[in-house]
C-alpha atoms as a PDB file:
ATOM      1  CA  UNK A   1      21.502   2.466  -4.880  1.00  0.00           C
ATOM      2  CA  UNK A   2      19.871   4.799  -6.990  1.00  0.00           C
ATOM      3  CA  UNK A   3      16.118   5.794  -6.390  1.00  0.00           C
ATOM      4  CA  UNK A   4      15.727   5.953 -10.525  1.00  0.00           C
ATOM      5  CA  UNK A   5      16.334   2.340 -10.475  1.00  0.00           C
ATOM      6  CA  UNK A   6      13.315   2.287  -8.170  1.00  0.00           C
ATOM      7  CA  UNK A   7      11.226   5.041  -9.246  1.00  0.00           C
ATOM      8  CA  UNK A   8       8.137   2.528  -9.971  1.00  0.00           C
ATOM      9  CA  UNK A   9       8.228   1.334  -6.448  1.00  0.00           C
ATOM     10  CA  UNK A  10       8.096   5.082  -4.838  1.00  0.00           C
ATOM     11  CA  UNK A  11       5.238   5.921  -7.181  1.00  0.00           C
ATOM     12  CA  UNK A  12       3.379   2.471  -6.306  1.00  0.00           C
ATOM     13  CA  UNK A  13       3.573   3.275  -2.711  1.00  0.00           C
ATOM     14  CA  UNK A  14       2.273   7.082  -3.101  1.00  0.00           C
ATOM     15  CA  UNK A  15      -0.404   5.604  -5.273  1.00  0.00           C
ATOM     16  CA  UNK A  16      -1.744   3.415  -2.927  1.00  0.00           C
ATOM     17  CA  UNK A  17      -1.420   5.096  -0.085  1.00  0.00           C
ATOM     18  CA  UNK A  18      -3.758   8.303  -2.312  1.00  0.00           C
ATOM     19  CA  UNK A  19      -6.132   5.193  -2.579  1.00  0.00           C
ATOM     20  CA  UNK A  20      -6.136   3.739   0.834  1.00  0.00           C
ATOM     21  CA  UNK A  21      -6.826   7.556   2.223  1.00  0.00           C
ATOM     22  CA  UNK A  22     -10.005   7.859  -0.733  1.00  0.00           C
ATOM     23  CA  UNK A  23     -11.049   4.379   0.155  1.00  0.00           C
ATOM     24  CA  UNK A  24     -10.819   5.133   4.404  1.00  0.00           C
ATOM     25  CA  UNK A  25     -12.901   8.740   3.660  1.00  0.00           C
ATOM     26  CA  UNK A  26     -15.286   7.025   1.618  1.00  0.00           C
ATOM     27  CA  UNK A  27     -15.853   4.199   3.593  1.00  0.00           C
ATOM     28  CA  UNK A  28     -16.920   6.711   6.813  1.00  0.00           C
ATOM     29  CA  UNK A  29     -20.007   7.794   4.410  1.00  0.00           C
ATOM     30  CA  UNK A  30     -21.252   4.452   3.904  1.00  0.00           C
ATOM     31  CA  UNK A  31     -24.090   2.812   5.472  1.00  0.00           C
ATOM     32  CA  UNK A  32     -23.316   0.645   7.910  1.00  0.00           C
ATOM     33  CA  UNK A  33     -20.122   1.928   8.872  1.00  0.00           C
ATOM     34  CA  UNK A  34     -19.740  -0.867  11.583  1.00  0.00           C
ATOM     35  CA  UNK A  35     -19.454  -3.736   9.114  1.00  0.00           C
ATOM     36  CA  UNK A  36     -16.710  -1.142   7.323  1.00  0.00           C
ATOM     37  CA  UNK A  37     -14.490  -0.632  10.630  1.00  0.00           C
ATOM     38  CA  UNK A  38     -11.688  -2.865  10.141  1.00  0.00           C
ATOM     39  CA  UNK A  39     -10.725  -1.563   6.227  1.00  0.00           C
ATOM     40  CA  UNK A  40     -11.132   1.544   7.733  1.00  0.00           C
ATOM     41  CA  UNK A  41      -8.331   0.740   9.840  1.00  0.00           C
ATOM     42  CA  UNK A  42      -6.505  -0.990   7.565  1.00  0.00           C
ATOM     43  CA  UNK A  43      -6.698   1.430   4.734  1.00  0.00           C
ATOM     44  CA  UNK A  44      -5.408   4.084   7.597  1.00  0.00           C
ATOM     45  CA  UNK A  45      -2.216   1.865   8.047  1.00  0.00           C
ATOM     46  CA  UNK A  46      -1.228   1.016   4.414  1.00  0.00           C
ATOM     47  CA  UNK A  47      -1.296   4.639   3.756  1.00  0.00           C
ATOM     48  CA  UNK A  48       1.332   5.255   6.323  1.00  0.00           C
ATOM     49  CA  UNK A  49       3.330   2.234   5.814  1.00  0.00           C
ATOM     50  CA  UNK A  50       3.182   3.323   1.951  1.00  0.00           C
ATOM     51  CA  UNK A  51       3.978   7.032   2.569  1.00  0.00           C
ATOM     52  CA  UNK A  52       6.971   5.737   5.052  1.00  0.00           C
ATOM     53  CA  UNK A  53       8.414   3.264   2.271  1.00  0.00           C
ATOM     54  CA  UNK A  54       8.319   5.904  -0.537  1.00  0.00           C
ATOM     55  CA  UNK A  55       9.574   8.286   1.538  1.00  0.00           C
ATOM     56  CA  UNK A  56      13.277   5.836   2.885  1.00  0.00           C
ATOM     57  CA  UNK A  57      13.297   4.599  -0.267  1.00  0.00           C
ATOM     58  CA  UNK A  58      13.874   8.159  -1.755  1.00  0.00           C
ATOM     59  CA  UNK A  59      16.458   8.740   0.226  1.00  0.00           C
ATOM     60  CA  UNK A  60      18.185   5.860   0.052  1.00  0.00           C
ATOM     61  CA  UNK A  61      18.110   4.335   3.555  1.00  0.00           C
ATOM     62  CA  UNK A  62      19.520   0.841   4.162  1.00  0.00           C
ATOM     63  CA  UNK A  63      16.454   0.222   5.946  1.00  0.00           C
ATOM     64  CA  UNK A  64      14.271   0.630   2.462  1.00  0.00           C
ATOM     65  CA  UNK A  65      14.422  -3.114   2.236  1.00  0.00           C
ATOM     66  CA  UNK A  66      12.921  -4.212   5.741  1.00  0.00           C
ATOM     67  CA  UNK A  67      10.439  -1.632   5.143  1.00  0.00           C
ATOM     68  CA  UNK A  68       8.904  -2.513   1.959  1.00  0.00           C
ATOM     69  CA  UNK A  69       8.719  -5.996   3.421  1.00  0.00           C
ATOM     70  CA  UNK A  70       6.705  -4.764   5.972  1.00  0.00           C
ATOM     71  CA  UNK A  71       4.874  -2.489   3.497  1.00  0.00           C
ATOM     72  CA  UNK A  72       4.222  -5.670   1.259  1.00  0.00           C
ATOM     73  CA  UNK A  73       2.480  -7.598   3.900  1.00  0.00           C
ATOM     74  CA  UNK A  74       0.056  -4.268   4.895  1.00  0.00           C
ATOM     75  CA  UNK A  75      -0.693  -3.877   1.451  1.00  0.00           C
ATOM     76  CA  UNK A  76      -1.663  -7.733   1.348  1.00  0.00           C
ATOM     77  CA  UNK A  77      -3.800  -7.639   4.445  1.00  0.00           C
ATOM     78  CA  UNK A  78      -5.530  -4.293   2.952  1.00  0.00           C
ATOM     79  CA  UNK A  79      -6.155  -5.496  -0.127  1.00  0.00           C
ATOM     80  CA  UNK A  80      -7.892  -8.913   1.036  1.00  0.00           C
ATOM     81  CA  UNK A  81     -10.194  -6.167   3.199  1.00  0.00           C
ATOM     82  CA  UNK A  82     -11.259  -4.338   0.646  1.00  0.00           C
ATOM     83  CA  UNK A  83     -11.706  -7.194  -1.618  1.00  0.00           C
ATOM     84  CA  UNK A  84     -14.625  -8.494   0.634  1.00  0.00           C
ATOM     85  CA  UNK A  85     -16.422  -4.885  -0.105  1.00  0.00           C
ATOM     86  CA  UNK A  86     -15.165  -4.413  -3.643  1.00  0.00           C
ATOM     87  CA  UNK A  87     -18.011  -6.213  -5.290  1.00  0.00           C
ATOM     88  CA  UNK A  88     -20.223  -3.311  -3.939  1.00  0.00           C
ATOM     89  CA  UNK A  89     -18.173  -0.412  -3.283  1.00  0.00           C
ATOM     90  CA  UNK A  90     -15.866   0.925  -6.502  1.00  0.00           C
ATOM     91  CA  UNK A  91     -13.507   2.687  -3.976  1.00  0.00           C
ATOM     92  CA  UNK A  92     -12.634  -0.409  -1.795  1.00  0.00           C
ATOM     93  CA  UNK A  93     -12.201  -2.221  -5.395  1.00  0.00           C
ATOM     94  CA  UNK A  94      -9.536   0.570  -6.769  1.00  0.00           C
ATOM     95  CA  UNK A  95      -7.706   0.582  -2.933  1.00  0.00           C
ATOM     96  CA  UNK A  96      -7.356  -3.269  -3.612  1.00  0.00           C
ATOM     97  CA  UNK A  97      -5.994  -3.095  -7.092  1.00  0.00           C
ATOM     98  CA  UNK A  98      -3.379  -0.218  -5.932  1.00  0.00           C
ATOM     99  CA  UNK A  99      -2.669  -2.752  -3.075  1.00  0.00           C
ATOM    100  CA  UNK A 100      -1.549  -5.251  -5.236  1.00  0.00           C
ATOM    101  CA  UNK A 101       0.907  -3.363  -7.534  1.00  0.00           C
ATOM    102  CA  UNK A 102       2.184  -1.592  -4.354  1.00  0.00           C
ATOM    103  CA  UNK A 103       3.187  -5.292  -3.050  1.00  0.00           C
ATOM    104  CA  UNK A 104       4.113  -6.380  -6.102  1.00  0.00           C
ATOM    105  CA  UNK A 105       6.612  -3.325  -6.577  1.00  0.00           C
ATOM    106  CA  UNK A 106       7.392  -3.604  -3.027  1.00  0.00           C
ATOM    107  CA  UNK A 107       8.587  -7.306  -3.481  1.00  0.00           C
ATOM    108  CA  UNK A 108      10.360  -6.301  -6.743  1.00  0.00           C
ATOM    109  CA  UNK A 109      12.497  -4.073  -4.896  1.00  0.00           C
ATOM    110  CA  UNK A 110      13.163  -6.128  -2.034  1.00  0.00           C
ATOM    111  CA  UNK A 111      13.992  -9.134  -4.208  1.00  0.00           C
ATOM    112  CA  UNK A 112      16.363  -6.764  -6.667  1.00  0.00           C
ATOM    113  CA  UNK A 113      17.935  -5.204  -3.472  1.00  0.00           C
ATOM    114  CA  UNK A 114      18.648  -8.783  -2.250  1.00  0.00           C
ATOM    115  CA  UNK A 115      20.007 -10.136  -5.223  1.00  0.00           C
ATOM    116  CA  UNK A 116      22.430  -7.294  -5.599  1.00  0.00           C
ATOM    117  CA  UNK A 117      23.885  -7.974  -1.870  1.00  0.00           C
END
């Protein structure tokens, strides 16, 4: 394994987790924060499932593949969040776009570690 052959992946997952932290801090300014609670908590969690999977996957941990499984299906559940708020709030719409390439990337790597094995 070679983390060049995943390089895309590790920046996907620092990218969105950048975006899930911008989307969490802007959502606290909002008006009515209640109706905003659960991205909130959402975006908190993809950023450090994102952050963790970049972060085994540069090292090269056998675990890299369970983990951006996991980090796939966070990124999913953030993404359909923020989608609900994107048509009014440009930040939750951005956090949902990185979402999706981070899964996408995510399930790249999982399928080419797979295949290799």
């Amino acid at each position: 394994m070679n983390t060049n052959d995943f390089s895309r992946c590790i920046e996907a997952c620092f990218e969105c987790s950048v975006a899930c932290e911008r989307c969490a801090s802007a959502c606290l300014h909002e008006e009515e924060i209640d109706r905003l609670t659960r991205c909130i908590e959402l975006d908190r969690q993809c950023a450090v499932v994102c952050r963790a999977a970049a972060e085994v996957m540069s090292v090269e941990a056998p675990q890299a593949v369970r983990l951006c499984q996991l980090c796939a299906e966070v990124c999913d559940a953030c993404a359909d969040e923020c989608e609900k708020h994107a048509a009014k709030m440009d930040h939750c719409r951005e956090c949902a776009e990185a979402c999706r390439t981070c899964a996408r990337e995510c399930r790249a790597f999982v399928e080419e570690r797979q295949s290799v094995h």
